[in-house]
Protein backbone atom coordinates (compact mmCIF):
# COMPACT_ATOMS: atom_id res chain seq x y z
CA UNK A 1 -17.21 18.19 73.29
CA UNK A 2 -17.41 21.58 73.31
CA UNK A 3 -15.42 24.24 71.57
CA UNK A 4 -15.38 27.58 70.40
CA UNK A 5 -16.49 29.25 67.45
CA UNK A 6 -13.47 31.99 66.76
CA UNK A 7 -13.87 33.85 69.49
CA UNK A 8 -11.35 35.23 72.02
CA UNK A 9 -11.19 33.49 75.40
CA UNK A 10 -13.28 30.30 74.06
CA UNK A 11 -12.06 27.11 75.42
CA UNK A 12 -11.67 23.26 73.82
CA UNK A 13 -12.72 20.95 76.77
CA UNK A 14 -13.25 17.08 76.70
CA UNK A 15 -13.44 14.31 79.63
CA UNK A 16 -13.54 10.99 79.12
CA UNK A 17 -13.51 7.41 80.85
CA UNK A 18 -10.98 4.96 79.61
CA UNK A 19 -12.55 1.81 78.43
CA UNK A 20 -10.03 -0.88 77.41
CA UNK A 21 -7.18 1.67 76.38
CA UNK A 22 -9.40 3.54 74.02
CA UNK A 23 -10.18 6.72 76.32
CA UNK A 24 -9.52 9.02 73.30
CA UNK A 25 -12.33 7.13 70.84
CA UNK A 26 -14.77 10.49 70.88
CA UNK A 27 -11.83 12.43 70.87
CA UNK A 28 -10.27 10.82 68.36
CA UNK A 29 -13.04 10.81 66.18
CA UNK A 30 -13.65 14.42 66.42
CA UNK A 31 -10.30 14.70 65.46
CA UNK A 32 -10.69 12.82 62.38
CA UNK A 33 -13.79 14.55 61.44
CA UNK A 34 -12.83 17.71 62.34
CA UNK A 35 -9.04 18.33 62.48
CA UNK A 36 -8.31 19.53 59.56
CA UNK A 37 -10.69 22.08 59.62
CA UNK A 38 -9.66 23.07 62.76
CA UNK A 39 -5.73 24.14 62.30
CA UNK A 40 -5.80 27.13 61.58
CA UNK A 41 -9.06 28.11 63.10
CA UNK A 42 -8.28 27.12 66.76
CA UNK A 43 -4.31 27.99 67.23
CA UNK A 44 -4.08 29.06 70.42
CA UNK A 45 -6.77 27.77 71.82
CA UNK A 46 -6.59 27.02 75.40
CA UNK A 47 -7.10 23.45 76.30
CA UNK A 48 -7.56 21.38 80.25
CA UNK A 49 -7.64 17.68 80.28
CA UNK A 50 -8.56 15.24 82.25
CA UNK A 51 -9.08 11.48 82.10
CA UNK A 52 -10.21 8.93 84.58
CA UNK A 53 -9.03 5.28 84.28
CA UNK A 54 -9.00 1.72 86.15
CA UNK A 55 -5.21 0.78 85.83
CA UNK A 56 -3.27 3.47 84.08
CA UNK A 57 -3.89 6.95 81.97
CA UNK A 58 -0.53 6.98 80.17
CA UNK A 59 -1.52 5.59 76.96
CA UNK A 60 -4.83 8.74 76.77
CA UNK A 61 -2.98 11.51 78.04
CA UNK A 62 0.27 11.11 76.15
CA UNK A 63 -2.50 10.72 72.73
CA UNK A 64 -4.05 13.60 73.34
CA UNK A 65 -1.05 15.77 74.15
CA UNK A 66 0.17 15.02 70.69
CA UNK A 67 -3.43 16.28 69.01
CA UNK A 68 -3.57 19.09 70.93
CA UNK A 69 0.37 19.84 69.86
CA UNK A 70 -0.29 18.93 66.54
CA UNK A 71 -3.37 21.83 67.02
CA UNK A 72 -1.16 24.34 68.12
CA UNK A 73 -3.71 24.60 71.53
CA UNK A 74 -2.63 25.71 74.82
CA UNK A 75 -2.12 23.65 77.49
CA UNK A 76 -3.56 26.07 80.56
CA UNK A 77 -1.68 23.19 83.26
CA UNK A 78 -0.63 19.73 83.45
CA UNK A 79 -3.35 17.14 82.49
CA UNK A 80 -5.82 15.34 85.53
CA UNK A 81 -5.18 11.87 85.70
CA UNK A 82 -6.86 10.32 87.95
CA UNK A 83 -6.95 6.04 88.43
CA UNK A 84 -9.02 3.95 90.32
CA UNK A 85 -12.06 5.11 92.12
CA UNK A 86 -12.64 8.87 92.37
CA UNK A 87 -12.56 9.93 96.16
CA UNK A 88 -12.81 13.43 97.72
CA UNK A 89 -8.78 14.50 96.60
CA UNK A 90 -10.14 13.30 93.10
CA UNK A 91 -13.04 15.76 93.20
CA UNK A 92 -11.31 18.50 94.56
CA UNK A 93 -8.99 18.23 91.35
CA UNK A 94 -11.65 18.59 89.34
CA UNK A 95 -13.30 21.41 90.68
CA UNK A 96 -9.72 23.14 90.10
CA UNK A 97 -9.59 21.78 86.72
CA UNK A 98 -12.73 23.49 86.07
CA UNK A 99 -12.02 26.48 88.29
CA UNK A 100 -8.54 27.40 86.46
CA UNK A 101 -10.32 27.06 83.15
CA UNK A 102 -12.95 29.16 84.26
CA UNK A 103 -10.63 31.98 85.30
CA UNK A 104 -8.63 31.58 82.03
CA UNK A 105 -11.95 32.50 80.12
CA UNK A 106 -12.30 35.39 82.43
CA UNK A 107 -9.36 36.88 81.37
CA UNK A 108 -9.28 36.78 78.07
């Protein structure tokens, strides 16, 4: 995981593999560790998600949505959810992923 320490334009990103319906587990746990901490230091923050699993992604997304509302983040665009085996459309998702996120830190 990495995120920012109060700066402007710092991002919160994570990716994870679902493993029997516990994608979130690192996640989670830095949540428990840390999210206290965090509310008030990170409101704003802009946030990209993605999450890769065999059968569905429902269950991960839709968990860490509700963190990173309960965080006050912002969601730069719709979460990556990608099932099954990763082929070249899956890739090229990514790379946007990581190329909007890039260009929101470039703004800021």
């Amino acid at each position: 995981m990495a995120h920012g320490h109060g700066r402007a334009g710092e991002e919160i990103k994570r990716g994870d593999t679902l493993c029997s319906g516990s994608a979130h587990s690192i996640f989670g746990t830095f949540c428990d560790q840390a999210y206290y901490p965090c509310l008030e230091a990170t409101i704003g923050r802009p946030y990209a998600l993605y999450v890769h699993g065999g059968s569905d992604t429902t269950g991960a997304v839709r968990s860490v949505e509700t963190i990173a509302t309960g965080l006050k983040w912002k969601r730069l665009r719709e979460p990556l959810s990608i099932v099954g085996e990763v082929d070249a459309t899956g890739h090229e998702a990514c790379w946007e992923l990581g190329a909007t996120v890039a260009a929101s830190l470039m703004s800021a």
